[in-house]
Structure formats: structure tokens, C-alpha cells
Protein backbone atom coordinates (compact mmCIF):
# COMPACT_ATOMS: atom_id res chain seq x y z
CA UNK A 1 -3.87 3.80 2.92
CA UNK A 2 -7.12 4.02 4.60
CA UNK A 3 -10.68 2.17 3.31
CA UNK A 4 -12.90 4.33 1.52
CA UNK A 5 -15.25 2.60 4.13
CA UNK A 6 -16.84 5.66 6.57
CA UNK A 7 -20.05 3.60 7.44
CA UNK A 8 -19.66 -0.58 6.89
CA UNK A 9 -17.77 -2.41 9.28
CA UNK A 10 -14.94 -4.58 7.28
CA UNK A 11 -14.28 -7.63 9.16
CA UNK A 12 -12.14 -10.32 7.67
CA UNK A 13 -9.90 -8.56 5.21
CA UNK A 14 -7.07 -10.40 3.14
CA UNK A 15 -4.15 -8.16 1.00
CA UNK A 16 -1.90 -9.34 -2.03
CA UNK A 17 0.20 -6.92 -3.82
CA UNK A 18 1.25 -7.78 -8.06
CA UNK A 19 3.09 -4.91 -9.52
CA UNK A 20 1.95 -1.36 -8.04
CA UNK A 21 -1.70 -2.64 -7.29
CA UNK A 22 -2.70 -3.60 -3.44
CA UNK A 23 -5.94 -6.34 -3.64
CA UNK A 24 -7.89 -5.38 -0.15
CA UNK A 25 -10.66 -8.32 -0.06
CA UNK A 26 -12.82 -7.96 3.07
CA UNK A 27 -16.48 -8.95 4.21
CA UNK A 28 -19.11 -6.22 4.62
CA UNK A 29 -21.33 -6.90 7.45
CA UNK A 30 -24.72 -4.37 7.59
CA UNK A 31 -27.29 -6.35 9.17
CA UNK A 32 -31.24 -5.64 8.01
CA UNK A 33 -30.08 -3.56 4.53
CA UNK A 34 -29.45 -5.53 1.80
CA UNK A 35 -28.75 -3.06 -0.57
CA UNK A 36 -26.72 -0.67 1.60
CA UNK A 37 -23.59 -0.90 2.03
CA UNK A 38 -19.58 -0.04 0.83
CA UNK A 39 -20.31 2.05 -2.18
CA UNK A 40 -22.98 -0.25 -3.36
CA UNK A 41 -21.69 -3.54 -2.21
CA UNK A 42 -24.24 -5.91 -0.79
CA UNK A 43 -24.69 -6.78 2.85
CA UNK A 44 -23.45 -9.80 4.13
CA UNK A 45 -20.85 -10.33 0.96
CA UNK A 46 -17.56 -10.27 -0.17
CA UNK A 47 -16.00 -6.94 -1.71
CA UNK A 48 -12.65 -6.11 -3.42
CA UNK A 49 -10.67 -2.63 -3.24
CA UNK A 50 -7.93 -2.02 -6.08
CA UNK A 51 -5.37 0.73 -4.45
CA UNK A 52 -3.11 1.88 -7.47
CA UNK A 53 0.21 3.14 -5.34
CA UNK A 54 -1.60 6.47 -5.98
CA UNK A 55 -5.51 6.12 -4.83
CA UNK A 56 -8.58 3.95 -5.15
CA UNK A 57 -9.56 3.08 -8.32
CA UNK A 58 -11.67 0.16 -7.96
CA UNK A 59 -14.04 -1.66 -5.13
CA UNK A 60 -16.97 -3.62 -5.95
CA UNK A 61 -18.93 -6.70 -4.56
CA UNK A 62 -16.67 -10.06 -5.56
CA UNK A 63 -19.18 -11.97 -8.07
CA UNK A 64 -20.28 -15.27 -7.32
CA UNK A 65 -22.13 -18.12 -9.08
CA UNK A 66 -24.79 -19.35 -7.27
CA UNK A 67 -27.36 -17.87 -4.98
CA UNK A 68 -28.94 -19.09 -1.67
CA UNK A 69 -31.68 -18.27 0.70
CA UNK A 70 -33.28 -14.77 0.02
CA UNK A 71 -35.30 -14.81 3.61
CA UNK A 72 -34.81 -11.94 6.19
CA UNK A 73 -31.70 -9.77 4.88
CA UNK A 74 -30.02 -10.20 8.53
CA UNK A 75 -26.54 -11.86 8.27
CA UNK A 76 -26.25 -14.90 11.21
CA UNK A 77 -24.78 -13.22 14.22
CA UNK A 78 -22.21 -16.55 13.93
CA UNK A 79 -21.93 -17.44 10.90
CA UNK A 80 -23.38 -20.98 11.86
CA UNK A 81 -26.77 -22.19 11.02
CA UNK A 82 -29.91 -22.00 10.13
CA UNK A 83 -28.89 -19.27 7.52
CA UNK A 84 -32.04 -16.60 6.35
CA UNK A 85 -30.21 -15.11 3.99
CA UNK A 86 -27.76 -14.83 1.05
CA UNK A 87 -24.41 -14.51 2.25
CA UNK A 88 -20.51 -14.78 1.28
CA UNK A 89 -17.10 -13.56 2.27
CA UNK A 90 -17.16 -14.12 6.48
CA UNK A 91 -14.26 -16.91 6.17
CA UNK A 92 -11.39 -15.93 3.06
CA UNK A 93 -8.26 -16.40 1.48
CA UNK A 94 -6.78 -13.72 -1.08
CA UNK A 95 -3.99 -14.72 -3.18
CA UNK A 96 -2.22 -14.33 -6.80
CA UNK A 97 -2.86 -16.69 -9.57
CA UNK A 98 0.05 -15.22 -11.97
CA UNK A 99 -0.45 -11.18 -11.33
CA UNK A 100 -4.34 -11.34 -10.90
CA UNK A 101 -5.76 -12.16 -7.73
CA UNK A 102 -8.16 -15.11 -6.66
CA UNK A 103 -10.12 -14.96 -3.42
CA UNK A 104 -12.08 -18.07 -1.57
CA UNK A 105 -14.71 -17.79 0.25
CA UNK A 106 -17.30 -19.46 2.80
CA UNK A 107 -20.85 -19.14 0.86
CA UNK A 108 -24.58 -19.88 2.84
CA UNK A 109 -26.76 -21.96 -0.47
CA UNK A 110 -29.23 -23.19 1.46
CA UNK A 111 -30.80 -22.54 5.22
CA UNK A 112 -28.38 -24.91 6.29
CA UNK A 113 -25.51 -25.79 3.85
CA UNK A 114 -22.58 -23.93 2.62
CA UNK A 115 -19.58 -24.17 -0.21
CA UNK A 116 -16.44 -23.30 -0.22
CA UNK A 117 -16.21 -21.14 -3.47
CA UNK A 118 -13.66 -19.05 -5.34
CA UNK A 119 -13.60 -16.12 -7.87
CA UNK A 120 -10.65 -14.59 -10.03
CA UNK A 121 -10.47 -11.24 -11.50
CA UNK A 122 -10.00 -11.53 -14.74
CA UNK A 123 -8.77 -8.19 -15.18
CA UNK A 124 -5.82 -5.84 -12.96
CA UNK A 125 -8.59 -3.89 -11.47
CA UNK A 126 -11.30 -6.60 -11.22
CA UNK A 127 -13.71 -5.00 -13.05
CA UNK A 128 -14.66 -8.98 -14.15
CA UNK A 129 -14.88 -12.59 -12.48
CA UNK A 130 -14.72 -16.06 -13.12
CA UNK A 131 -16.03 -18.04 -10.66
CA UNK A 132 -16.10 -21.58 -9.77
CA UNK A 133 -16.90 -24.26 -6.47
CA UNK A 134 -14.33 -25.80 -4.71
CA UNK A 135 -16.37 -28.04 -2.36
CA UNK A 136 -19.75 -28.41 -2.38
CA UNK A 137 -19.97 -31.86 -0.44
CA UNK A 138 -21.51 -32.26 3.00
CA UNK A 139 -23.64 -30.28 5.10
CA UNK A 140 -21.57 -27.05 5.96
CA UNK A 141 -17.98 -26.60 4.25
CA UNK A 142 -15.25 -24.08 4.01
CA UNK A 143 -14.69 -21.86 7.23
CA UNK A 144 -11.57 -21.16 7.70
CA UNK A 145 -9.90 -21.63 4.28
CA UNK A 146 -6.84 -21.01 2.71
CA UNK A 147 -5.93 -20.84 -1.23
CA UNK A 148 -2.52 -20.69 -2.91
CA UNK A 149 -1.51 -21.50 -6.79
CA UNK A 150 1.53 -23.22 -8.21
CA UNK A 151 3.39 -21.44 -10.79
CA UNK A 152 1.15 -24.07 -14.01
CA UNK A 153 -1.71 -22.11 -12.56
CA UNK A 154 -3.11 -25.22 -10.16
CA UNK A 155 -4.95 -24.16 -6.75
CA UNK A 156 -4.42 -25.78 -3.09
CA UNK A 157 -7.22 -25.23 -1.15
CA UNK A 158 -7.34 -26.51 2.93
CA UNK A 159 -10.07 -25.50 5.22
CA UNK A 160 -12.31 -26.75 7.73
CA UNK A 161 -15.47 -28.71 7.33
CA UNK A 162 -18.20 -28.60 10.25
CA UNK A 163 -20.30 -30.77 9.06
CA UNK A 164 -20.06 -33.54 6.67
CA UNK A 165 -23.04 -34.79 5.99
CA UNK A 166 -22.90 -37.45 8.96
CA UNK A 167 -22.31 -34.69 11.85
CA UNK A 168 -18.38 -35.00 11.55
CA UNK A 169 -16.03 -32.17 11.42
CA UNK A 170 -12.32 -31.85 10.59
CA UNK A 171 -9.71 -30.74 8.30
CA UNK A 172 -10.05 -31.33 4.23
CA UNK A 173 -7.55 -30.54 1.00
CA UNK A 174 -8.69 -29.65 -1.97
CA UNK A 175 -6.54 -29.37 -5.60
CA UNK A 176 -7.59 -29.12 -9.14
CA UNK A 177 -4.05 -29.92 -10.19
CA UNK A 178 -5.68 -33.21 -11.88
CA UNK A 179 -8.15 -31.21 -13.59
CA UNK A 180 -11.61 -30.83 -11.58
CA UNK A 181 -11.38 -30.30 -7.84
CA UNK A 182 -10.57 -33.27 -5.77
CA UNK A 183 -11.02 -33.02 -1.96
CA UNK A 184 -9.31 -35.13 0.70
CA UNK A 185 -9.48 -35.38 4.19
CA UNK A 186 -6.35 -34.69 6.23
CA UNK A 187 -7.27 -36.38 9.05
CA UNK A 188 -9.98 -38.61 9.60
CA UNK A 189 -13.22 -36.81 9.98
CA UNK A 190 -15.10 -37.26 13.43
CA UNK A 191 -18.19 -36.09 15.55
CA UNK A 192 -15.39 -36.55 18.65
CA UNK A 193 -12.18 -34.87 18.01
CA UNK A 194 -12.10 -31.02 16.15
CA UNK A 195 -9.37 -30.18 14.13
CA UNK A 196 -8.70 -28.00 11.53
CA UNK A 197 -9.97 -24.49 12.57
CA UNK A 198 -7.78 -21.59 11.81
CA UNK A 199 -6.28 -23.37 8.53
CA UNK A 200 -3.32 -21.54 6.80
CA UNK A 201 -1.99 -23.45 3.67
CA UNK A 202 1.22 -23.06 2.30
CA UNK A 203 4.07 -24.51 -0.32
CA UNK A 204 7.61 -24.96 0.58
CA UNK A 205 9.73 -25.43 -2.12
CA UNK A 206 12.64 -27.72 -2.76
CA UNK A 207 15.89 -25.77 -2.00
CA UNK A 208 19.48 -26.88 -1.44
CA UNK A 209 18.59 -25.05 1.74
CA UNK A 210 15.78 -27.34 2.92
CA UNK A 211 16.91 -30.69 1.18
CA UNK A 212 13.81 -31.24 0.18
CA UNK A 213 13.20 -33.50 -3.01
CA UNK A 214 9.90 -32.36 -4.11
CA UNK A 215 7.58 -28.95 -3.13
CA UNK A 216 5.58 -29.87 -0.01
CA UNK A 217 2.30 -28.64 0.69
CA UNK A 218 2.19 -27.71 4.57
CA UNK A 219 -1.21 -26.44 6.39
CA UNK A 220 -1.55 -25.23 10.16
CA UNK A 221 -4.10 -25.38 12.35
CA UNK A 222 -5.40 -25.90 15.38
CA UNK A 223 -6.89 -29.12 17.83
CA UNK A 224 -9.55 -27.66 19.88
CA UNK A 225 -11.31 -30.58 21.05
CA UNK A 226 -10.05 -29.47 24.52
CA UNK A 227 -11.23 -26.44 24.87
CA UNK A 228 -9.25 -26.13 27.82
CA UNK A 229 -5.98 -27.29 26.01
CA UNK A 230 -5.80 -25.99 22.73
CA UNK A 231 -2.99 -27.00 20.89
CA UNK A 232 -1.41 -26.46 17.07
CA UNK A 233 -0.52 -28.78 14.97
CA UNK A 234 1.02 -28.99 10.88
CA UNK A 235 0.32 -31.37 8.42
CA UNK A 236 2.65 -32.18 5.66
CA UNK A 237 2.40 -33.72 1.92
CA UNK A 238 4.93 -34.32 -0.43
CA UNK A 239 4.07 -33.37 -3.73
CA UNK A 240 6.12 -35.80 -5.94
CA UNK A 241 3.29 -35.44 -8.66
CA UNK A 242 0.25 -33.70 -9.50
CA UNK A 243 -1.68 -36.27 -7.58
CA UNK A 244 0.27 -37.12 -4.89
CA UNK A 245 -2.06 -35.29 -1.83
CA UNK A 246 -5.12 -36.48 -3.16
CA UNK A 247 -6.58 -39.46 -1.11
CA UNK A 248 -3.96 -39.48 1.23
CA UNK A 249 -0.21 -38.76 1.89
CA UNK A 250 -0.40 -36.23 4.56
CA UNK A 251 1.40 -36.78 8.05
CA UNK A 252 -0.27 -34.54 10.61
CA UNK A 253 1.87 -34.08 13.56
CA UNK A 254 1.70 -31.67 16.78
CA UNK A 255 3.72 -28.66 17.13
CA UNK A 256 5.35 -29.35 20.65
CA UNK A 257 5.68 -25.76 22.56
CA UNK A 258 7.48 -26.05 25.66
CA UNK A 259 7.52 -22.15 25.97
CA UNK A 260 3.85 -21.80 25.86
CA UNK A 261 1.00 -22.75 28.05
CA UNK A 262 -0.27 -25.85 27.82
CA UNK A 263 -3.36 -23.79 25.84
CA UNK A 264 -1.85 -22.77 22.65
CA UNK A 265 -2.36 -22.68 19.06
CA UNK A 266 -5.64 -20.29 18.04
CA UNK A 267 -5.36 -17.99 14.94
CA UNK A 268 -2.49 -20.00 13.21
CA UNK A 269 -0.52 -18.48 10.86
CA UNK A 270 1.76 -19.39 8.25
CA UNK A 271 4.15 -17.96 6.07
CA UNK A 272 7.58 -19.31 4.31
CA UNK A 273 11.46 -17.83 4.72
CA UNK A 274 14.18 -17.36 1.67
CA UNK A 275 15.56 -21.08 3.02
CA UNK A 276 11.95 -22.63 1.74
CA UNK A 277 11.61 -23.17 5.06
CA UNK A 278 8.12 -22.68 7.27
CA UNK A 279 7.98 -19.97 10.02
CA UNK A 280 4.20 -20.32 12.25
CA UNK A 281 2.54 -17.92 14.19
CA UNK A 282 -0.07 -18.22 16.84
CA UNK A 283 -1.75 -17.16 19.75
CA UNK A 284 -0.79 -18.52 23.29
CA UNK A 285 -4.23 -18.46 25.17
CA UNK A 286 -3.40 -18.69 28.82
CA UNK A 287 -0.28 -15.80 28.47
CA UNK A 288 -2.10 -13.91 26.12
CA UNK A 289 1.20 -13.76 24.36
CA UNK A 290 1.90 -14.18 20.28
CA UNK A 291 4.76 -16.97 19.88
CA UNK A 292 6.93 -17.34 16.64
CA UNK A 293 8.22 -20.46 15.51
CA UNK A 294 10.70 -21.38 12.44
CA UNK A 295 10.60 -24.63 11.06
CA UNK A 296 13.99 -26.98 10.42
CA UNK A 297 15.46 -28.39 7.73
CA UNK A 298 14.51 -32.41 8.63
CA UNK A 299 11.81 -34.11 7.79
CA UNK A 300 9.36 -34.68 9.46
CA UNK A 301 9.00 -30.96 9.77
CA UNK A 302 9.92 -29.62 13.17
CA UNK A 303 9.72 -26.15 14.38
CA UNK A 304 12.13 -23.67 17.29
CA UNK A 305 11.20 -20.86 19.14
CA UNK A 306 12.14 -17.72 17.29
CA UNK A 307 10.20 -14.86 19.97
CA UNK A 308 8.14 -14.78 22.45
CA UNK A 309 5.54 -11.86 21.56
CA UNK A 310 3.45 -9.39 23.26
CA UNK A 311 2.26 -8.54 26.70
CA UNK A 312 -1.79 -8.96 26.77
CA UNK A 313 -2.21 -9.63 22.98
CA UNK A 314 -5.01 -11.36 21.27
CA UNK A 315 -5.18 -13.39 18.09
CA UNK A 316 -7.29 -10.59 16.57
CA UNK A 317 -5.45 -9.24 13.51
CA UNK A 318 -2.17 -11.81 13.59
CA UNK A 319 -0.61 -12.80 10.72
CA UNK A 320 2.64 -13.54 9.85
CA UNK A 321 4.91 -12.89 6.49
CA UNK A 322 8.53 -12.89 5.14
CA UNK A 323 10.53 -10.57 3.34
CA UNK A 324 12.86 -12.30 1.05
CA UNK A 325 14.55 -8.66 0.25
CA UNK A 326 14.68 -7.38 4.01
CA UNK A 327 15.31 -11.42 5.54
CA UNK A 328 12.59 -10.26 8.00
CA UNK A 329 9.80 -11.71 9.42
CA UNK A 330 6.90 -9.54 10.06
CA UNK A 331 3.66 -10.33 12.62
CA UNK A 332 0.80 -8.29 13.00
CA UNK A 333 -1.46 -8.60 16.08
CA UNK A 334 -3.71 -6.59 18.57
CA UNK A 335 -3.09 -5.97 21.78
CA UNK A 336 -4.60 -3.82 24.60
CA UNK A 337 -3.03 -0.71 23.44
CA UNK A 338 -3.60 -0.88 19.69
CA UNK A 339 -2.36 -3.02 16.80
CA UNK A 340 1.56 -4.14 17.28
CA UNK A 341 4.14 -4.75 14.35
CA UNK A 342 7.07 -7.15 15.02
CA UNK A 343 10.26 -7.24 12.36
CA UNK A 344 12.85 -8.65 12.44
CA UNK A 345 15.13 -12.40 12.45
């Protein structure tokens, strides 16, 4: 299926599939037209596409709750600030709460804050929203982000913070499984070090396969405080109760690549095998090559080389799934000949 999309330019687009409907979410980008854009969705903003199996039969703008600066209708060439104008959807996440989807999204609410926000549809074609805040602390919050929900209807939220309020930046957790939102910070928070970007949050559940006790939240990302030597790195909670990654609990540890360049890590991506196991994606910067790990069955987690992907690829496009019916992984990525589809182990 194509966009009905002849003129915007979609950017970042997320997909999630519940029953014969396909949830596209994607940010429209039409710089000095506020009012022009994918069949009436705003500039700068966050739209939804419903594909039944058949055709379109939905796309509209994703409502939100709150409103910031209403300046010059240019969107920021970088997403970084000062912000002029009203803007949502450059960083998401797309995912399924039950069989309707939730998206979260980076949101400008001042000329130089953001939130991290979220909306659900509240119906299969998201005609309707709901819409809350996740974060709303610090300066600038919520590039990067990544949502999931557990099967009582809780969210996990991990993304990246780049500025706190006191000019530090890092990694931060965010659950409402005690209620409201509570936010933690994986790892310290500092003006120095910068990790976090390229955030992918996921749940690994407690198998015979895995030995694993209780479900354990795992996010990826990447340490780019040398730009020079990039490297990934996954951070792992153990969620023996509703509370238990709030505050603290998380073990961050570096994925050691001795396959890769010593530059490694951008465009993380995560997604979990029929064993409950983790398998991680991401870009190799100096080889320009796409490497695929699988995680082991020991705690703490470690991860394998699975494949070594990709002759001149880029991190543009990659993402990585798992088909429990096939037993196939599947990565997406761009390289200089067009978009490239791995499958298979």
C-alpha cells in the first residue's frame, strides 16, 4: 500500500497492525503553510492513516491537548530550539493498547520547552482521541521515545531528555503502572556524557525458554559522547511488581561488538523472538554495514552476532521485528541502491 500522500513529505512513520487494520502514524513536514498539508492535516504535526486490508478509510491530524507557540508557521529545520511555532509528531512511537493504537510523541509548548505526550484512538478507525502527558519536567523532553503496554493496560515509556532543567541530558523511564506517570532516570543525567538517543523499549517475558522469573523491561540505545566512537548499549529492569523500575533498578550495560568498528550503535533497534528473548539492530558507522544481534538466555543480558548486513547501508529506515509464525527475523534499512529487506534465522 502506498500513502495517499502526492504532495507532503512523511518523515518519521511508525506501523501496528490489530485485526485487518494497518495504523500508519507519520509526521507531516510543510514548512511556511500551516493549514496545508495531507488532506487537511496541519504542518509540522502528527497524522494517522487507517488502511482496511482493502483501501484507506481514515487519515487525520493525531489530536493533542495542549498548544504552544503560534509565531512564524515554519517548523525548526532541527527540531532543537528556539521553537516559533506549534509543532508535534518529529520523534514517535506507535503501538497497541488492547486492539486500538496509542502513539507518543515529541511536542514544542513553549519557544524553548517540549513534552513528551501521547494520544489513543478511542475508536478502530481513530475517528476520536484521548490524550494525556507523559513528561512534562525539564527544559526539552521526549526525542527519541518509545511506548509499549502490558496486557492490564499500563504504558512503558523510555526516551531521551536534552535538557533537564540544569543543562543535563540522558536517558529517562516513564510508567503509569502505579497510577499517574512516574519518570526515572536510567542513568544518571549529565551535561558530560550523552546517552540515550535512538531509544527502543521493549518487554521480555518470563518463559521456560529465557528462565526469567519476572517480565523485564529492556531499552536500547546509544552512547554518543564520542562522537568518534559511538557505541550501543541495553539497560535492563526486572519487573517483580508494578513499581519495581521506578526510582531505580535498571542495570545499563554495553553491548560489546567485536565484529563491528569500534563506531557502532546509531539507529538502535529492538524487537523480541518466540524464546522471550531480545534480538538488536543497529547501524555500524565506520562499515556502513547493519549488524544483528540475539540476546542469551543469562542474566545479565548478553547478546551474539546473528548477520552481518549490507554493503554501504545507512541507519535511515532500519528497524527490526520477529515473526513468531514464520521464526523469522525481519530488518529494514536503506542502502545506496534502494531500501533492503533481510528474513530470515
Amino acid at each position: 500500500m502506498t500513502l495517499p500522500s502526492p504532495n507532503d513529505e512523511p518523515r518519521p512513520i511508525a506501523v501496528a497492525t490489530s485485526g485487518s487494520n494497518t495504523y500508519i502514524a507519520y509526521y507531516t513536514s510543510r514548512s511556511g503553510s500551516p493549514t496545508v498539508g495531507l488532506h487537511g492535516v496541519s504542518a509540522c504535526s502528527l497524522a494517522i492513516a487507517v488502511h482496511n486490508g482493502a483501501s484507506w478509510v481514515s487519515w487525520t491530524s493525531v489530536q493533542t491537548g495542549t498548544t504552544g507557540p503560534g509565531g512564524s508557521p515554519l517548523c525548526t529545520a532541527t527540531g532543537t530550539p528556539p521553537y516559533s511555532w506549534f509543532e508535534y509528531g518529529r520523534w514517535l512511537s506507535l503501538t497497541l493498547n488492547g486492539s486500538l493504537p496509542v502513539v507518543s510523541y515529541w511536542s514544542v509548548v513553549g519557544t524553548s520547552t517540549t513534552e513528551l505526550q501521547f494520544s489513543s484512538c478511542t475508536t478502530s478507525v481513530c475517528t476520536a482521541f484521548t490524550t494525556g502527558i507523559i513528561d512534562s519536567t525539564g527544559s526539552q523532553v521526549g526525542r527519541w521515545n518509545s511506548l509499549s503496554f502490558d496486557t492490564s493496560g499500563f504504558s512503558y515509556a523510555a526516551y531521551y531528555v536534552d535538557n533537564d532543567g540544569g543543562g543535563n541530558k540522558g536517558l529517562r523511564f516513564a510508567t503509569n503502572a502505579t497510577g499517574s506517570f512516574v519518570t526515572t532516570n536510567v542513568e544518571p543525567m549529565s551535561a558530560i556524557t550523552d546517552v540515550g538517543r535512538f531509544a527502543r523499549l521493549r518487554t521480555l517475558p518470563n518463559t521456560p525458554a529465557n528462565g526469567f522469573t519476572f517480565p523485564t523491561q529492556v531499552i536500547a540505545y546509544a552512547d554518543v559522547t564520542n562522537p568518534a566512537a559511538n557505541f550501543a548499549k541495553v539497560a535492563s529492569c526486572t519487573q517483580s511488581g508494578t513499581s519495581a523500575c521506578n526510582g531505580g533498578g535498571w542495570t545499563p550495560a554495553l553491548v560489546p561488538d567485536t565484529g563491528a568498528s569500534p563506531n557502532y550503535g546509531r539507529a538502535t533497534s529492538l524487537t523480541v523472538d518466540a524464546n522471550g528473548l531480545p534480538r538488536l539492530a543497529y547501524f555500524d558507522i565506520a562499515n556502513s554495514k547493519v549488524r544483528l544481534l540475539e540476546g542469551h538466555a543469562q542474566a545479565p543480558l548478553s547478546f551474539g552476532e546473528l548477520v552481518n548486513l549490507g554493503a554501504n547501508a545507512s541507519p535511515v529506515g532500519l528497524s527490526v521485528a520477529f515473526s513468531n509464525s514464520l521464526l523469522s527475523t525481519f530488518v529494514t534499512f536503506s542502502t545506496a541502491t534502494g531500501p533492503q529487506v533481510f528474513a530470515g534465522q
